[in-house]
C-alpha atoms as a PDB file:
ATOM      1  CA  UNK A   1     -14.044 -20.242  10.598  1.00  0.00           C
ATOM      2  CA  UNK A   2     -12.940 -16.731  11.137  1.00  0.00           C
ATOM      3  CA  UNK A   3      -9.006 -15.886   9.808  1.00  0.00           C
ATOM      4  CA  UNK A   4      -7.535 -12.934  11.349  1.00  0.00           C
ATOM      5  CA  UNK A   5      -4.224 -11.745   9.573  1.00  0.00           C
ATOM      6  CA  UNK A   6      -1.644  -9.725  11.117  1.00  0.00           C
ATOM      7  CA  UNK A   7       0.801  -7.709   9.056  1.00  0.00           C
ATOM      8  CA  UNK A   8       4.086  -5.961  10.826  1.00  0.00           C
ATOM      9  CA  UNK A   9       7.444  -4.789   9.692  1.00  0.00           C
ATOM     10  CA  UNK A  10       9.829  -7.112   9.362  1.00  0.00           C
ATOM     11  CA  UNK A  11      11.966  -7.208  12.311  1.00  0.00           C
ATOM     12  CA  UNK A  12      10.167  -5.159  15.042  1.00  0.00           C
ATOM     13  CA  UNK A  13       8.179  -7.886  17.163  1.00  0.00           C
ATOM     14  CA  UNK A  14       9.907 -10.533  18.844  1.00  0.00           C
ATOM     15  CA  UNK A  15       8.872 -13.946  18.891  1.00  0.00           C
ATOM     16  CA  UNK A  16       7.174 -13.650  21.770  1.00  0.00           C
ATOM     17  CA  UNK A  17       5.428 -10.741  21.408  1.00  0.00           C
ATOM     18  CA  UNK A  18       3.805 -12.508  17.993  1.00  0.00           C
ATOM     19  CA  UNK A  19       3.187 -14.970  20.093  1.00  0.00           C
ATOM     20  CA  UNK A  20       1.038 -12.549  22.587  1.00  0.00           C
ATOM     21  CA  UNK A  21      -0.458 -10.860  19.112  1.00  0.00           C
ATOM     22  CA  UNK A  22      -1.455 -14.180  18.085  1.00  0.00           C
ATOM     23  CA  UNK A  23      -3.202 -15.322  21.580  1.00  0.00           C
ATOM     24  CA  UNK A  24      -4.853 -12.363  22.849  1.00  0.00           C
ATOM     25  CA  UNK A  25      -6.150 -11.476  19.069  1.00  0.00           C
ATOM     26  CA  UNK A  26      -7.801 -15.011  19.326  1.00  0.00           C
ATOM     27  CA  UNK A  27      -9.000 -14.469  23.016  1.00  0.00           C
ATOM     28  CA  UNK A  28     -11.009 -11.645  21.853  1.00  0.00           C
ATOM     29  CA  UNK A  29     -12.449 -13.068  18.136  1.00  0.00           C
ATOM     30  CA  UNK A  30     -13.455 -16.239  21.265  1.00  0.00           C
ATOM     31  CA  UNK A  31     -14.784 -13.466  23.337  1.00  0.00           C
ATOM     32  CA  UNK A  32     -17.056 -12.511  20.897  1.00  0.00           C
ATOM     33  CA  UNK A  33     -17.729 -15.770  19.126  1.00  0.00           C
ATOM     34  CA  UNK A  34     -17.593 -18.209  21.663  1.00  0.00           C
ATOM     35  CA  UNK A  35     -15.213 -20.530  23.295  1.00  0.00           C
ATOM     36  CA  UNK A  36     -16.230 -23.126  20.932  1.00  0.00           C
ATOM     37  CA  UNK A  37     -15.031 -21.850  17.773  1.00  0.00           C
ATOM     38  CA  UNK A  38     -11.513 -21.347  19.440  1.00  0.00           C
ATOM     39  CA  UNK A  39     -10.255 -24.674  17.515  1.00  0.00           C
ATOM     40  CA  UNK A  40     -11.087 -23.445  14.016  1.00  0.00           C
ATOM     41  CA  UNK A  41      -9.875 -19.476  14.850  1.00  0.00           C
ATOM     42  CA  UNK A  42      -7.314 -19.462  12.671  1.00  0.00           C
ATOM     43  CA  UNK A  43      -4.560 -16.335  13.273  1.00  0.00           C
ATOM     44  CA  UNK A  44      -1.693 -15.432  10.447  1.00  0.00           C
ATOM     45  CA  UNK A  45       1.176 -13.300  11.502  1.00  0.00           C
ATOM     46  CA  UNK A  46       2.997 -12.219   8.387  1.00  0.00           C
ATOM     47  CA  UNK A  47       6.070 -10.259   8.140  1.00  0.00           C
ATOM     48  CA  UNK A  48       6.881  -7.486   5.509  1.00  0.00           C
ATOM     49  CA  UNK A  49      10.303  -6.638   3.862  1.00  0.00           C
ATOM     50  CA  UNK A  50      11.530  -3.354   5.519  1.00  0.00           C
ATOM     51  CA  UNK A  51      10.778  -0.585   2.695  1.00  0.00           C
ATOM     52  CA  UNK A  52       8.129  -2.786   1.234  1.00  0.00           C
ATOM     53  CA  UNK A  53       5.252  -0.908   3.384  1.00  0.00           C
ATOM     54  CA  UNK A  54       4.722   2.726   2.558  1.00  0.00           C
ATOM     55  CA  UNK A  55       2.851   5.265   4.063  1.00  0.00           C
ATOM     56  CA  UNK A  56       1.807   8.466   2.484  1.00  0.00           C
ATOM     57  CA  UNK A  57       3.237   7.747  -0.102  1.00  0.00           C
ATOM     58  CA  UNK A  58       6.297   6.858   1.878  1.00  0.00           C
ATOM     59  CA  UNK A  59       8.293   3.884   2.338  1.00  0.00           C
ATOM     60  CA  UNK A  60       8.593   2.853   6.042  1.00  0.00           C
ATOM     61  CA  UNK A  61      11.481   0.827   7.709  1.00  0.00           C
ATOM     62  CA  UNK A  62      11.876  -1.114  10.735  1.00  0.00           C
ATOM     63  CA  UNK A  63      14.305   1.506  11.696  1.00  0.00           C
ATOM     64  CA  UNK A  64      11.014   4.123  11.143  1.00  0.00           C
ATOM     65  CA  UNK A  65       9.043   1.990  13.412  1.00  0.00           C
ATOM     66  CA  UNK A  66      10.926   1.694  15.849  1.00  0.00           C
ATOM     67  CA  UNK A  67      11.274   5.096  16.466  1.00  0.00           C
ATOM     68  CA  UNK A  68       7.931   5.353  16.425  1.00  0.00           C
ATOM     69  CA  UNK A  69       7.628   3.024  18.889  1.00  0.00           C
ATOM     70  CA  UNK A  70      10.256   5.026  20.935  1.00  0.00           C
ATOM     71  CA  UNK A  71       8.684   8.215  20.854  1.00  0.00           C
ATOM     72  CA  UNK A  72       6.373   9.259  23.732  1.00  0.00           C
ATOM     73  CA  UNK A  73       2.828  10.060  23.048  1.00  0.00           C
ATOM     74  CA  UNK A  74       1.298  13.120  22.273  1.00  0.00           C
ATOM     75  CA  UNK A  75      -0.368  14.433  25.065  1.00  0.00           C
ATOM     76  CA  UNK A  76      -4.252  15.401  24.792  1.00  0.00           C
ATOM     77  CA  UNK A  77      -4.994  19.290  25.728  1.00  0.00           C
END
């Protein structure tokens, strides 16, 4: 029974976009196990105090994610 476990920032996905995380994460573990083993997929979305994920050394907010989230991406050259 595979477990996938999902760990964001506190605060930075609405419900419904855990609720996308948590269906197409299980669509592809399905498109890889088969549609048979969708029943016992089992998918964890679990939600971290802001500050209580660090990063180089770093602790990182919501506020720090969602400017990251914000920020445009860097183009390749």
């Amino acid at each position: 029974m595979p477990f996938i476990n999902v760990k964001l920032i506190e605060g930075v996905f609405s419900s419904e976009q855990k609720s996308q995380i948590i269906r197409k994460l299980t669509d592809t573990m399905v498109s890889i196990e088969g549609e048979a083993m969708r029943s016992v997929t089992w998918c964890v979305v679990e939600e971290v105090k802001s500050g209580d994920w660090g990063i180089a050394g770093k602790p990182l907010s919501t506020a720090d994610v969602k400017a990251l989230a914000a920020s445009k991406p860097a183009v390749a050259a």
